[in-house]
N, C-alpha and C. Protein backbone atom coordinates (compact mmCIF):
# COMPACT_ATOMS: atom_id res chain seq x y z
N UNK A 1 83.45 87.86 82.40
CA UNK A 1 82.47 88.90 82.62
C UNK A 1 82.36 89.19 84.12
N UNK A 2 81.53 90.53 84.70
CA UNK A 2 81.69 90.50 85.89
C UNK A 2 80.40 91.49 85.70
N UNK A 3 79.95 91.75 87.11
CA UNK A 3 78.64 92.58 87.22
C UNK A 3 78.86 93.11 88.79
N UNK A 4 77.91 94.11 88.99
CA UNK A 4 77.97 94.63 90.19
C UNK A 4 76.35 94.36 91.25
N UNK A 5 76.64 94.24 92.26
CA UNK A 5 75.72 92.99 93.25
C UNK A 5 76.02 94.68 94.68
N UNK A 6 74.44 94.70 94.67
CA UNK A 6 73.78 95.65 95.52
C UNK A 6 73.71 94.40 97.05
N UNK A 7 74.33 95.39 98.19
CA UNK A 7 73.98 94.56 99.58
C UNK A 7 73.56 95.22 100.86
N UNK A 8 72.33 95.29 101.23
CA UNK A 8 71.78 96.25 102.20
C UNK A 8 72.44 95.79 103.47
N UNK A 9 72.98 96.63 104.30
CA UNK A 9 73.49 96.84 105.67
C UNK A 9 72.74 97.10 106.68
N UNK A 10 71.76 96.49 107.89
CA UNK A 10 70.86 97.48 108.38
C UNK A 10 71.88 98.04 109.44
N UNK A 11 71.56 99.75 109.49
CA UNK A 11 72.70 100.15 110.47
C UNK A 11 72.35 100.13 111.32
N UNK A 12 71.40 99.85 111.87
CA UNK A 12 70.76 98.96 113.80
C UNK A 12 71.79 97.98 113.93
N UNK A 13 72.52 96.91 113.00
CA UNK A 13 73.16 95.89 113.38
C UNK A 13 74.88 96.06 112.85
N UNK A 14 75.18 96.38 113.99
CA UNK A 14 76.86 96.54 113.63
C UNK A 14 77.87 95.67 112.65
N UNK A 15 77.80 94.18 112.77
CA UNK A 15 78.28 93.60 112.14
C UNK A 15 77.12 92.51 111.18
N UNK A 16 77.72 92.29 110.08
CA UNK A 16 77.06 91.96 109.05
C UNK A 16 78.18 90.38 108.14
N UNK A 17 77.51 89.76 107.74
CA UNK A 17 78.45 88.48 107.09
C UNK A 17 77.82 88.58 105.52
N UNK A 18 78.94 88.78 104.47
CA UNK A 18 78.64 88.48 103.35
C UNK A 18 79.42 87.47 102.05
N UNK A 19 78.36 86.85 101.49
CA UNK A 19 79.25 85.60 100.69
C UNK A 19 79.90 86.03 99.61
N UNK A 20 80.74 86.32 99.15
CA UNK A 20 81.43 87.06 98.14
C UNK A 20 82.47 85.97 97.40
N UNK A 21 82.63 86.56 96.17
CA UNK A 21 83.42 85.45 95.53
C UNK A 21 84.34 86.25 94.95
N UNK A 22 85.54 85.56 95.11
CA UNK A 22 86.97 85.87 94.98
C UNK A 22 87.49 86.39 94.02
N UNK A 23 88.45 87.94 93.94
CA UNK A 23 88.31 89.01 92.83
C UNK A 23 87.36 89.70 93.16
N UNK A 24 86.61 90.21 94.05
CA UNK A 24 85.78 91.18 94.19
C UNK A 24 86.33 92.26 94.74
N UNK A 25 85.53 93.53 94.12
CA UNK A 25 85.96 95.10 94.35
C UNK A 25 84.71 95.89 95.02
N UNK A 26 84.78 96.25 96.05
CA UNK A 26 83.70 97.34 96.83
C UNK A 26 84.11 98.58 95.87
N UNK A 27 82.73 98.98 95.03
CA UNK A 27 82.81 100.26 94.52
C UNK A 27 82.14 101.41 94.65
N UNK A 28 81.34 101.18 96.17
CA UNK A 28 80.78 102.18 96.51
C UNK A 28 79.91 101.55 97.77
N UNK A 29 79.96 103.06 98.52
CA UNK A 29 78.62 103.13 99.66
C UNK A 29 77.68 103.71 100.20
N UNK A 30 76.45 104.12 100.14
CA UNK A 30 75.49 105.02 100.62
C UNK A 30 74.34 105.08 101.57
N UNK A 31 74.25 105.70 102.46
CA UNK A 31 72.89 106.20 103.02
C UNK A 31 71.57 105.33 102.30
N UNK A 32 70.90 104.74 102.72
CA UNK A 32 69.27 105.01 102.37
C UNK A 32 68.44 105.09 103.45
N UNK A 33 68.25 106.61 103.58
CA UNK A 33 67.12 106.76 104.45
C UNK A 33 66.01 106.33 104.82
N UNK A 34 64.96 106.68 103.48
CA UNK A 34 63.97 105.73 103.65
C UNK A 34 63.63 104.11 104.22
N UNK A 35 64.55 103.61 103.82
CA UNK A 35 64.53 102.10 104.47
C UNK A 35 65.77 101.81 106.06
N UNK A 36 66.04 103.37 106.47
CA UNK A 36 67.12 103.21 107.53
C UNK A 36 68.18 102.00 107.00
N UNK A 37 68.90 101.98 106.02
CA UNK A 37 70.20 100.71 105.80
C UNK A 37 71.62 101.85 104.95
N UNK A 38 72.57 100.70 104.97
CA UNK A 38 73.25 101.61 104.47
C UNK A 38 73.40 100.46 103.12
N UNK A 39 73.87 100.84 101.63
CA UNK A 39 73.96 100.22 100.63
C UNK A 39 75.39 100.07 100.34
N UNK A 40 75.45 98.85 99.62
CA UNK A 40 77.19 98.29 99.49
C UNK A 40 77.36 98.08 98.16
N UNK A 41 77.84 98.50 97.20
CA UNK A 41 77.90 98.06 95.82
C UNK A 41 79.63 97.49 95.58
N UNK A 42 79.02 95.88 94.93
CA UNK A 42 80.20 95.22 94.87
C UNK A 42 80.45 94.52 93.72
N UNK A 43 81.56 94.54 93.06
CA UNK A 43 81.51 94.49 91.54
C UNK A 43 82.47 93.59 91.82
N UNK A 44 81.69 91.69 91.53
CA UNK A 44 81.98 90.56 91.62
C UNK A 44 82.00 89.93 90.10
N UNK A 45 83.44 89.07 90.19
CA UNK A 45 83.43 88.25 88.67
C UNK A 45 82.44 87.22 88.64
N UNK A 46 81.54 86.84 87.41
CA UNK A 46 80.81 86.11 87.13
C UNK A 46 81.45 84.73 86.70
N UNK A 47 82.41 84.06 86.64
CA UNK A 47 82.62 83.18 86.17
C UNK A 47 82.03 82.12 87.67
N UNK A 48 81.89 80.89 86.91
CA UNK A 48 81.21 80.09 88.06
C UNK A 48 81.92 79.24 89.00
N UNK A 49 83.33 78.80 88.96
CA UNK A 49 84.08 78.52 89.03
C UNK A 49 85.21 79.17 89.64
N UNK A 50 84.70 80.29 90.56
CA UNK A 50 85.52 80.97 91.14
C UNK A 50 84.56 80.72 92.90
N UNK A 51 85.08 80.34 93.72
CA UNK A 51 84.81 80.30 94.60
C UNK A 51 84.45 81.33 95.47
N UNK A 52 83.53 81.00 96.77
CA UNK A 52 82.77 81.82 97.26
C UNK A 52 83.51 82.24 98.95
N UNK A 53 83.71 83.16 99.57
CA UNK A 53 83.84 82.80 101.12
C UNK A 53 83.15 83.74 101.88
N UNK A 54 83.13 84.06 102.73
CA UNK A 54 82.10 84.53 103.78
C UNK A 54 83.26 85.71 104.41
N UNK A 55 82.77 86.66 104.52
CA UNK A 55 83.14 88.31 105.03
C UNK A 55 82.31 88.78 105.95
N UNK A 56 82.96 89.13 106.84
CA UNK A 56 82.51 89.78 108.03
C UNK A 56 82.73 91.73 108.05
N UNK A 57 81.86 92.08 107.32
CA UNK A 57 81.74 93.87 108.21
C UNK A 57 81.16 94.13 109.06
N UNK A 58 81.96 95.35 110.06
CA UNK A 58 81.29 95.76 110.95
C UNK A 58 81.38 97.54 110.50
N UNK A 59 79.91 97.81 110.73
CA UNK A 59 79.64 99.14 111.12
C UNK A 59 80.42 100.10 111.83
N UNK A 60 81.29 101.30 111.80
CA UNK A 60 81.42 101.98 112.57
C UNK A 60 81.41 103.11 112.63
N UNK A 61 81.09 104.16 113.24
CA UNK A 61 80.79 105.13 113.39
C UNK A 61 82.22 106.27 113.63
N UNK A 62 82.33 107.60 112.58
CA UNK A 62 83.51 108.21 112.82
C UNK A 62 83.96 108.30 114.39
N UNK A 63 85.45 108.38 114.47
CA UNK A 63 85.61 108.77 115.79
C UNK A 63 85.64 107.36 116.89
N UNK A 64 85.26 106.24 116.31
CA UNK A 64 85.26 105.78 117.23
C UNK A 64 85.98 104.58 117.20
N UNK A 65 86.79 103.79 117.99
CA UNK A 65 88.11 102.87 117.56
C UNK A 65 87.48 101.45 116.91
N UNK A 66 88.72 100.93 116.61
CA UNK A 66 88.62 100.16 115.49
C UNK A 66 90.32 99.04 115.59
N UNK A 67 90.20 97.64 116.16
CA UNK A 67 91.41 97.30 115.70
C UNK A 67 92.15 97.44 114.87
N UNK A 68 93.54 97.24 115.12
CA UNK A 68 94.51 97.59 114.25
C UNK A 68 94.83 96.74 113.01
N UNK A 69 94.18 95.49 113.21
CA UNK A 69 93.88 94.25 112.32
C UNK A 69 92.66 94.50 110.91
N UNK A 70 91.51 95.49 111.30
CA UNK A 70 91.02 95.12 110.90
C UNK A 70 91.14 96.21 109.51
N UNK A 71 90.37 95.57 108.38
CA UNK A 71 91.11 96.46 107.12
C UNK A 71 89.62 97.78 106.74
N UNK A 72 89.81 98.76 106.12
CA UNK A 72 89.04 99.74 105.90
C UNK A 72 88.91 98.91 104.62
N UNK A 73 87.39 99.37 104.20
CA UNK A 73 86.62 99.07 103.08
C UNK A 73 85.81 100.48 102.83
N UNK A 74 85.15 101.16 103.09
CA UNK A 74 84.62 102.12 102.77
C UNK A 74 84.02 103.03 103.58
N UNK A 75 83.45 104.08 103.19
CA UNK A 75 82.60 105.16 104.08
C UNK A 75 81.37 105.35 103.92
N UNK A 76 80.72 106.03 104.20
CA UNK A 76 79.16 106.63 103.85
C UNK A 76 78.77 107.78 104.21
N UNK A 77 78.69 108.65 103.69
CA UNK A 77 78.02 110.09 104.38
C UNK A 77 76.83 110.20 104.50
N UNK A 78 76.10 110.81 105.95
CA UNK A 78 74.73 111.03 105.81
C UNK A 78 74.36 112.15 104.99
N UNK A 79 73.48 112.16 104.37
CA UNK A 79 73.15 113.40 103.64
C UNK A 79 72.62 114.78 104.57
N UNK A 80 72.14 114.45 105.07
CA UNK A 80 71.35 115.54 105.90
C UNK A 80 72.14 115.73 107.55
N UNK A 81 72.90 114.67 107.95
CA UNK A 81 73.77 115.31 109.16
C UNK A 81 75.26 115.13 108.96
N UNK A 82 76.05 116.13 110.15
CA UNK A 82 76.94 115.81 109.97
C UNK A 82 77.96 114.52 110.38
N UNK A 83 77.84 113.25 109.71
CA UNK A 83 78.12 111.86 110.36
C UNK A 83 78.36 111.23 109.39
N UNK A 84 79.16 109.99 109.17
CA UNK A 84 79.66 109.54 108.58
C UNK A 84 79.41 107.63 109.39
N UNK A 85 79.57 106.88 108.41
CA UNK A 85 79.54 105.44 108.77
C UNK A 85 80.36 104.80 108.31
N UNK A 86 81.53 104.05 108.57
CA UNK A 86 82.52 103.69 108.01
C UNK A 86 82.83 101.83 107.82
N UNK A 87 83.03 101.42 106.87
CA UNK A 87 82.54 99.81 107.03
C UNK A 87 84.15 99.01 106.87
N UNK A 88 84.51 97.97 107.70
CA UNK A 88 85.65 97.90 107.95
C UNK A 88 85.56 96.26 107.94
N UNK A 89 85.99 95.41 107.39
CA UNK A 89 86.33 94.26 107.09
C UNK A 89 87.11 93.44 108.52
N UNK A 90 86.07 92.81 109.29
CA UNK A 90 86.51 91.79 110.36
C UNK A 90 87.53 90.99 110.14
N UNK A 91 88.59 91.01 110.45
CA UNK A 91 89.59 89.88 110.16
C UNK A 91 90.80 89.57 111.54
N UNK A 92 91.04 88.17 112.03
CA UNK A 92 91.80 87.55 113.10
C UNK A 92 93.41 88.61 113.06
N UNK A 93 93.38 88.94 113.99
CA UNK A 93 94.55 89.38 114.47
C UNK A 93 96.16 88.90 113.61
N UNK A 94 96.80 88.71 113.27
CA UNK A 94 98.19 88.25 112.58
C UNK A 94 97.64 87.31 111.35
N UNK A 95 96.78 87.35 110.77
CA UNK A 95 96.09 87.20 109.97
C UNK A 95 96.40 87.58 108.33
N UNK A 96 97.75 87.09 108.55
CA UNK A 96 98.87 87.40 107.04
C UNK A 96 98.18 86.43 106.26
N UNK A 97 98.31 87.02 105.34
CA UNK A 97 97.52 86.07 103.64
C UNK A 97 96.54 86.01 103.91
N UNK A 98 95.33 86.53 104.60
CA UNK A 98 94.08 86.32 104.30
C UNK A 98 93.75 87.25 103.77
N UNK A 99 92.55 86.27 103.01
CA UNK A 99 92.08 87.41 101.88
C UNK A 99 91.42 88.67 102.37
N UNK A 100 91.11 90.15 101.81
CA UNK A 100 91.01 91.44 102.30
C UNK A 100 90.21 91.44 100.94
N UNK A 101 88.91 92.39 101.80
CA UNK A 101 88.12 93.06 100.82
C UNK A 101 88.79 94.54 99.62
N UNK A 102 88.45 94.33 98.63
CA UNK A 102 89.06 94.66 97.53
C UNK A 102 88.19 96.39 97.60
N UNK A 103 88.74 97.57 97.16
CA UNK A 103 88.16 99.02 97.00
C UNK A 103 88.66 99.16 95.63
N UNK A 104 87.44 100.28 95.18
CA UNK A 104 87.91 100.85 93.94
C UNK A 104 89.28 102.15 94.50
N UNK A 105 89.33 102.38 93.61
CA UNK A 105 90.73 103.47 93.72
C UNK A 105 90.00 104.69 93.19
């Protein structure tokens, strides 16, 4: 079985650490105004026995650079301007076989 696990971003703070367990798919991202954050929906397997590790996103804003290391995970559009927030998975430089945050298609 598997379910999907809501994770608030505040976008005051660029980078963010989340515990995620292995087989997980980012299936979406949005704006919430009211509470200034941006929302992460992540559709994680439930079995218990699947281990957990720790993910690093950072915030970034269109337009503006981004190592060549690090992997795209998703976007966000503001509703009301024209801007975009783009969330990009922290990961070590030559950093072959490590695990990468998972997107829907």
């Amino acid at each position: 079985m598997k379910t999907v696990r809501e994770f608030h971003l505040d976008l005051d703070q660029p980078l963010h650490s989340l515990q995620l367990p292995e087989g997980f798919v980012c299936v979406n991202a949005a704006f919430d105004l009211v509470r200034r954050q941006l929302d992460l929906w992540v559709e994680v397997p439930l079995r218990p026995d699947v281990p957990e590790q720790s993910y690093r996103i950072k915030l970034v804003a269109s337009g503006q650079p981004v190592p060549l290391h690090y992997h795209y995970v998703a976007s966000a559009l503001h509703p009301f301007e024209s801007r975009a927030v783009h969330l990009y998975q922290v990961t070590e430089p030559n950093s072959v076989g490590a695990a990468v945050l998972g997107r829907a298609a």
